[in-house]
N, C-alpha and C. Protein backbone atom coordinates (compact mmCIF):
# COMPACT_ATOMS: atom_id res chain seq x y z
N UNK A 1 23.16 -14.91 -10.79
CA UNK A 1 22.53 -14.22 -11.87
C UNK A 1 21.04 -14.07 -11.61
N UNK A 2 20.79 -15.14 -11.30
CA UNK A 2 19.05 -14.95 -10.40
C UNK A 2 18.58 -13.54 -9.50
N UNK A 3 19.87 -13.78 -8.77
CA UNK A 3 19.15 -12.94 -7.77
C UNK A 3 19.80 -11.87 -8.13
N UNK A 4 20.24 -11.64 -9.17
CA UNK A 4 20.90 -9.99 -9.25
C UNK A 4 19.33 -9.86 -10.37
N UNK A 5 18.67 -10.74 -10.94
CA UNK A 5 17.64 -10.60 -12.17
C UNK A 5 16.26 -10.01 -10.85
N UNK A 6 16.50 -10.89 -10.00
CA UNK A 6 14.78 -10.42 -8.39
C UNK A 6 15.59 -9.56 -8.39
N UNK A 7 16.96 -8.92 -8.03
CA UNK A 7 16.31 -7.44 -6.76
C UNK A 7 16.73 -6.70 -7.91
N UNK A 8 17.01 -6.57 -9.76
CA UNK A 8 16.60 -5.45 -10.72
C UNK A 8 14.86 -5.64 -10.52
N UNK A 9 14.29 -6.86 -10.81
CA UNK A 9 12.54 -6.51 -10.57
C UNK A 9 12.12 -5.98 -9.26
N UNK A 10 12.58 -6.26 -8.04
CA UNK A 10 12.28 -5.73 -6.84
C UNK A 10 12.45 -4.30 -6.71
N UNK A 11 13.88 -3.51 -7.51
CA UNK A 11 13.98 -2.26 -7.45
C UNK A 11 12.67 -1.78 -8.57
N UNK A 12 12.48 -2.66 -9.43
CA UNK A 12 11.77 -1.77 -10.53
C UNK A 12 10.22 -1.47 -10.18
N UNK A 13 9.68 -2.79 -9.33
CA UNK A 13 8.65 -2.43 -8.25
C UNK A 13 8.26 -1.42 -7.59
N UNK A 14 9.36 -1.05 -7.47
CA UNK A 14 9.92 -0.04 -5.79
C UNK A 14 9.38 1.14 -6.17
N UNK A 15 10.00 1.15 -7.47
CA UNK A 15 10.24 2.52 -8.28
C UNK A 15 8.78 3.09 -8.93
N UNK A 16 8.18 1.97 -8.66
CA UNK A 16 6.50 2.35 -9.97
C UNK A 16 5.38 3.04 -8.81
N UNK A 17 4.48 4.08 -9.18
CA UNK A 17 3.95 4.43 -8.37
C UNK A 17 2.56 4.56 -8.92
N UNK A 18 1.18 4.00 -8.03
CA UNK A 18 0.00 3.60 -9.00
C UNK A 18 -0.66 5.18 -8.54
N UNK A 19 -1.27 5.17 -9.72
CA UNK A 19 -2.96 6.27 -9.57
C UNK A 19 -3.89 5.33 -9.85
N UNK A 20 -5.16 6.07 -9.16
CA UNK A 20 -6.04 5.13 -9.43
C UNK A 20 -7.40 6.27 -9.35
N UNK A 21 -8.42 5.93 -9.26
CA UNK A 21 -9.32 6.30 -9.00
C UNK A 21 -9.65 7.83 -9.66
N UNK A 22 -10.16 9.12 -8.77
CA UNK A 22 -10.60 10.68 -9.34
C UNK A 22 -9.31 11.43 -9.23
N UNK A 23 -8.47 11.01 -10.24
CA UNK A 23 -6.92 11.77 -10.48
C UNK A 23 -7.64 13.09 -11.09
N UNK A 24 -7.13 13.64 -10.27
CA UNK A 24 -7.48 15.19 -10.18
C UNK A 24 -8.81 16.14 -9.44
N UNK A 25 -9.37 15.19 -9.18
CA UNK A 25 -10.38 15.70 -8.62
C UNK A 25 -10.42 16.39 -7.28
N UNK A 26 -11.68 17.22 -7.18
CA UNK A 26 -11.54 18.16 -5.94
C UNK A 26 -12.65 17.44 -4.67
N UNK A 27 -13.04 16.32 -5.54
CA UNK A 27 -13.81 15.23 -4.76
C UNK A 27 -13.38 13.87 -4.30
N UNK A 28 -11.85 13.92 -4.06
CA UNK A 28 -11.29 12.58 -3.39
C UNK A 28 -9.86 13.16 -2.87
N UNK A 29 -9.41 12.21 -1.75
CA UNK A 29 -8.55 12.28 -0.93
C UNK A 29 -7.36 11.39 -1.55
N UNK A 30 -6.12 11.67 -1.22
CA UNK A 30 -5.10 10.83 -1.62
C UNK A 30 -4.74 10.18 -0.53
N UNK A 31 -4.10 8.65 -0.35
CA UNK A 31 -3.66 7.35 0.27
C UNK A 31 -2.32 7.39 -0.32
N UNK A 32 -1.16 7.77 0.92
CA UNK A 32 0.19 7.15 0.13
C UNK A 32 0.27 5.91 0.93
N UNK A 33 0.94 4.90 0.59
CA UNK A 33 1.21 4.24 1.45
C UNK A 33 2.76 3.48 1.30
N UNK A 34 3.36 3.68 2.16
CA UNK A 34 4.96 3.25 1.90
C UNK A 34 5.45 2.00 2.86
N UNK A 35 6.01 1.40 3.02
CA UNK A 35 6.88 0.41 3.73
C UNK A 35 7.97 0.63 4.18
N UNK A 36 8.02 -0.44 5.58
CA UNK A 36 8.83 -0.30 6.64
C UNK A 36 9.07 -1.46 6.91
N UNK A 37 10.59 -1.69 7.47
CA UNK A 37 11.07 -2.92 7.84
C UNK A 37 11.80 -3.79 6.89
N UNK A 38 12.03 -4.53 6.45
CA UNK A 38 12.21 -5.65 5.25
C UNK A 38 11.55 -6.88 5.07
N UNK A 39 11.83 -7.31 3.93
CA UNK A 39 10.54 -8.10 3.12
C UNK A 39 9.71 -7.28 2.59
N UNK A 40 8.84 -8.26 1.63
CA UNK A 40 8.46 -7.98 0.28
C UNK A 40 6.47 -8.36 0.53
N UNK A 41 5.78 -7.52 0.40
CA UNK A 41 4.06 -7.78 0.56
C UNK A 41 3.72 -7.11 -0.76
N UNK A 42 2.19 -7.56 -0.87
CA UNK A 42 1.25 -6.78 -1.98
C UNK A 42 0.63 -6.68 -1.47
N UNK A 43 0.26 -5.35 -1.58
CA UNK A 43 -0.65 -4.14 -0.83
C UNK A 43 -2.31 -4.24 -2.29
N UNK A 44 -3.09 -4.53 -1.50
CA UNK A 44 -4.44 -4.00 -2.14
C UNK A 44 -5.27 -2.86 -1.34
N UNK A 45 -5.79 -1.77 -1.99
CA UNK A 45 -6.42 -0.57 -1.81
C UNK A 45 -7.54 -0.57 -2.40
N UNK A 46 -8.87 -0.64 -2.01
CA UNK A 46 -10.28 -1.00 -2.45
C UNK A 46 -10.90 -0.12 -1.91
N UNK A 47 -12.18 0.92 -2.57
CA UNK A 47 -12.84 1.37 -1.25
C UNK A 47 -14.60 0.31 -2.03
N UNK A 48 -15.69 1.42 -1.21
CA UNK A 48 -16.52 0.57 -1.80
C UNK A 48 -17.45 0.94 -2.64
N UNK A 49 -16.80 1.82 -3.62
CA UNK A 49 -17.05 2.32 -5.09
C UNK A 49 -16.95 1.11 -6.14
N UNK A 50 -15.68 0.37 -5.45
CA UNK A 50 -15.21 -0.61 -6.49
C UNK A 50 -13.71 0.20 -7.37
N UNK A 51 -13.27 1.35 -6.84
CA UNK A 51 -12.37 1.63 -7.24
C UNK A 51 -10.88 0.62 -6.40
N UNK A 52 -9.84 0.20 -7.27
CA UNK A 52 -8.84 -0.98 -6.78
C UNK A 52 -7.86 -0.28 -7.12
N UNK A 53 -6.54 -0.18 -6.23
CA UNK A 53 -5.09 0.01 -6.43
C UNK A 53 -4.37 -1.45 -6.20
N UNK A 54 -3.00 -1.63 -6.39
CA UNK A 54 -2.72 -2.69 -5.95
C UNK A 54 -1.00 -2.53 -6.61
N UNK A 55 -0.40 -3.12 -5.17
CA UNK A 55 1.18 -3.09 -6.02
C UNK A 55 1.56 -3.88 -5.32
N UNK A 56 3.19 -4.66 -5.66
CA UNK A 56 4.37 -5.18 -4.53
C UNK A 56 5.20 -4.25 -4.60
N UNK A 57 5.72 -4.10 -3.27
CA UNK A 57 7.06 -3.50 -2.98
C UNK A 57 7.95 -4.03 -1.81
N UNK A 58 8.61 -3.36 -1.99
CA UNK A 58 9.61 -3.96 -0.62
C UNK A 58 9.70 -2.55 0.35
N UNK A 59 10.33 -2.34 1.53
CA UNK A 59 11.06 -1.30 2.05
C UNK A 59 11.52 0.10 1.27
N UNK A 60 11.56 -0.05 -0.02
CA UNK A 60 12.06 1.22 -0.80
C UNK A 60 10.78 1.99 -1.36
N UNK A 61 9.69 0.88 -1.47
CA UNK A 61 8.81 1.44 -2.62
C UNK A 61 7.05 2.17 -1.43
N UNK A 62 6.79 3.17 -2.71
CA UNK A 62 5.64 3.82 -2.56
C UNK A 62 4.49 3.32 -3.25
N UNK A 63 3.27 3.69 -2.99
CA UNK A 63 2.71 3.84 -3.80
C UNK A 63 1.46 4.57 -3.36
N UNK A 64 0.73 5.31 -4.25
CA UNK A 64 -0.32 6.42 -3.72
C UNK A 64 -1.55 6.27 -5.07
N UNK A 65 -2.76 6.32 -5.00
CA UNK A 65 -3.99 6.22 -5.53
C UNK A 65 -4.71 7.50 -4.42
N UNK A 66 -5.66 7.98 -5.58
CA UNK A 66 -7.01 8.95 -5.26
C UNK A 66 -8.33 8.10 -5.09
N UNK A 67 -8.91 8.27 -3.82
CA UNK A 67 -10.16 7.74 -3.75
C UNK A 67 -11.48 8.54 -3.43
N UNK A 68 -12.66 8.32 -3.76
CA UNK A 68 -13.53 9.29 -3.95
C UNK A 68 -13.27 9.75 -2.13
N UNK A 69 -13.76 10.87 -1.49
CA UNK A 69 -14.32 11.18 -0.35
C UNK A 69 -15.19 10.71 0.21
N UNK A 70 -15.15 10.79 1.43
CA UNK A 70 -16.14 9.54 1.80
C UNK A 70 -16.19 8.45 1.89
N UNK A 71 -15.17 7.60 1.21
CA UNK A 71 -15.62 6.68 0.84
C UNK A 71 -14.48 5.63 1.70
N UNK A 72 -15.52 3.65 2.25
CA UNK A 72 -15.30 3.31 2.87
C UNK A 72 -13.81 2.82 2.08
N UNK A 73 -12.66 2.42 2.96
CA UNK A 73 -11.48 2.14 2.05
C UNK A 73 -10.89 0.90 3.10
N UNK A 74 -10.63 -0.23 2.36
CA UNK A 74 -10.02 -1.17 2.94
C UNK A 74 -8.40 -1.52 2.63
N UNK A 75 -7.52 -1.68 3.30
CA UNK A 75 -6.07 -1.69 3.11
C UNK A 75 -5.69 -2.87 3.31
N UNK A 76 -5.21 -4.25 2.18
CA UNK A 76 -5.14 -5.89 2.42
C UNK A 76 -3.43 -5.92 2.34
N UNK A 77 -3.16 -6.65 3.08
CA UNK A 77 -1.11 -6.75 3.31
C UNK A 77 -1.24 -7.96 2.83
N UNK A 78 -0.65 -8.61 1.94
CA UNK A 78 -0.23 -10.20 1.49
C UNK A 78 0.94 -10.32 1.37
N UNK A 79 2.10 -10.91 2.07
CA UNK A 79 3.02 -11.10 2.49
C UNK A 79 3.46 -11.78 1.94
N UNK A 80 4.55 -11.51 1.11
CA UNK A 80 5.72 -12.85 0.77
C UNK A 80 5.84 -14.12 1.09
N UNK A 81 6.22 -15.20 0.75
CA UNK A 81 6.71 -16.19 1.96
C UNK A 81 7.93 -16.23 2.65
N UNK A 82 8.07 -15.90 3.74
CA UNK A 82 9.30 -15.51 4.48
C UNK A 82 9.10 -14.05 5.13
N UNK A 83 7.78 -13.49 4.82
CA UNK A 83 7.88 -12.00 5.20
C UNK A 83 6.71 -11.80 6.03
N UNK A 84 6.57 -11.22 7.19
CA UNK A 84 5.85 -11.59 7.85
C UNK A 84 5.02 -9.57 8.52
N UNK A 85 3.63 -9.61 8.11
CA UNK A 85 3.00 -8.25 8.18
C UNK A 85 3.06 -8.09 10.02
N UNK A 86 3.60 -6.78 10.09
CA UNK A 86 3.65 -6.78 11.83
C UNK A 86 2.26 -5.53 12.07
N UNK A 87 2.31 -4.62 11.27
CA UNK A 87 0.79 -3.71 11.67
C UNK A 87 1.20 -2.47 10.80
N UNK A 88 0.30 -1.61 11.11
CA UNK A 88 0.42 -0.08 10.27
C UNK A 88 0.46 0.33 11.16
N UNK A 89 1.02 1.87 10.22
CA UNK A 89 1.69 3.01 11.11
C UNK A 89 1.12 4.08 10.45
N UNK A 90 1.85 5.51 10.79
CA UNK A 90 1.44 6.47 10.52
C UNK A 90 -0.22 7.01 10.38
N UNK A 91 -0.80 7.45 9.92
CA UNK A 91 -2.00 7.92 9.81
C UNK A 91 -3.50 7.17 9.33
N UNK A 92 -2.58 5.59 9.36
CA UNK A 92 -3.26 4.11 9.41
C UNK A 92 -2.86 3.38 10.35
N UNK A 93 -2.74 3.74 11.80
CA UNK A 93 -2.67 2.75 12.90
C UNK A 93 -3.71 1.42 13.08
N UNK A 94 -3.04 0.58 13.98
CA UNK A 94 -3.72 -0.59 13.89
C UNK A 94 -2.83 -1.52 13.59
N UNK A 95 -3.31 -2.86 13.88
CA UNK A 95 -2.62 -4.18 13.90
C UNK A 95 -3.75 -4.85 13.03
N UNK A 96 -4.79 -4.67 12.26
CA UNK A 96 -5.75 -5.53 11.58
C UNK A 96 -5.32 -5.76 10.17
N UNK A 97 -5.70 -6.60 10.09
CA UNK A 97 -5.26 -6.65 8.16
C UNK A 97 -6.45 -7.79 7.99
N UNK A 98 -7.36 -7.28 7.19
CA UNK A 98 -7.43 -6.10 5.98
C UNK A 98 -7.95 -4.61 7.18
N UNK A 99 -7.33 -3.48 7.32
CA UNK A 99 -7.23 -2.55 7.98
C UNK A 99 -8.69 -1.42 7.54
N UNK A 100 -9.46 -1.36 7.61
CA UNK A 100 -10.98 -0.50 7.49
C UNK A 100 -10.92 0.58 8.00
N UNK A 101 -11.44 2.17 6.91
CA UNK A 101 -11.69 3.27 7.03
C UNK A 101 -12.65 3.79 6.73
N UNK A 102 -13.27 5.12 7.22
CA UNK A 102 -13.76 6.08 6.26
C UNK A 102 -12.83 6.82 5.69
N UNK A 103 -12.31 7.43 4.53
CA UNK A 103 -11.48 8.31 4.03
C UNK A 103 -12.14 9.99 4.18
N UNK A 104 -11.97 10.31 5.26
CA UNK A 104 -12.41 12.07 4.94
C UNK A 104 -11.09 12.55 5.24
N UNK A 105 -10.18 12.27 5.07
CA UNK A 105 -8.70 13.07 4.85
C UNK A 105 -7.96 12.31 3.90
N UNK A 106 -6.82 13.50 3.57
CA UNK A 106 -5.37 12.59 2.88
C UNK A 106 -5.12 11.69 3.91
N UNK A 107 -4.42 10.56 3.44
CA UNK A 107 -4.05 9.33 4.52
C UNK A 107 -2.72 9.20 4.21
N UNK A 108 -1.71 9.19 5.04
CA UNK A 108 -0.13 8.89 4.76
C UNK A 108 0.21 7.48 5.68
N UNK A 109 -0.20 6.31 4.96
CA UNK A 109 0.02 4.52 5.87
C UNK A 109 1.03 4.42 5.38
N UNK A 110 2.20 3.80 6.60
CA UNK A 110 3.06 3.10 6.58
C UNK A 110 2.86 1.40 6.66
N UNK A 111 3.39 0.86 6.20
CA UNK A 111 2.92 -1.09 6.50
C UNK A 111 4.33 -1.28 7.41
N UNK A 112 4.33 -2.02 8.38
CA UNK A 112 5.65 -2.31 9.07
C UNK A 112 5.70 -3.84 8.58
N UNK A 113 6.59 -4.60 7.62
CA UNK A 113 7.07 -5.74 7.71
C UNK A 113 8.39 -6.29 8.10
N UNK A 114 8.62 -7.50 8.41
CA UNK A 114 9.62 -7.97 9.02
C UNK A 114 9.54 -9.60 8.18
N UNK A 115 10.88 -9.96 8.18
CA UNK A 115 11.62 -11.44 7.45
C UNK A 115 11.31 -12.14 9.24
N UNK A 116 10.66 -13.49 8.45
CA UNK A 116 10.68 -14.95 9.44
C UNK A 116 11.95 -15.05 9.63
């Protein structure tokens, strides 16, 4: 009964998708960022406006925030216990975490995680 109660919250995670920052604006870029692999992290999205996104998901879930242009943007992976961050992909390459940008484009990051 437990674990049918985690993976209804794990799907409901999955399912939520954040905005953040100049929703709508013609002065910021959008960050999706989705997951790969299995296991479960929380993703933080900061640039250095002080604008913050932040979600958990697993393998199913998205999530996407607007950040001004320009602006410096840091991407933090915090990993489950048992789940272990292997690097980004897509249009956020790199093996660093917390992962550092300038944002002058849309950004489409994948996170690759993997189970200990």
């Amino acid at each position: 009964m437990l674990r049918a109660r985690i993976a209804s919250a794990v799907a409901l995670l999955a399912a939520w998708v954040v905005s953040a920052g100049c929703s709508g604006s013609d002065d910021g870029h959008d960050i999706e960022v989705q997951f790969e692999g299995s296991g479960v992290a929380e993703v933080r999205i900061e640039n250095d406006e002080g604008q913050v996104v932040f979600a958990k998901g697993d393998s199913t879930a998205t999530m996407q925030g607007q950040f001004a242009a320009d602006s410096f943007v840091e991407i933090t992976v915090i990993p489950d216990p048992g789940t272990r961050f292997v690097g980004f992909g897509g249009s956020c390459t790199g093996g660093s975490n917390p992962l550092q940008f300038e944002l002058n484009s849309p950004r489409s990051c994948t996170i690759l995680l993997t189970q200990d």
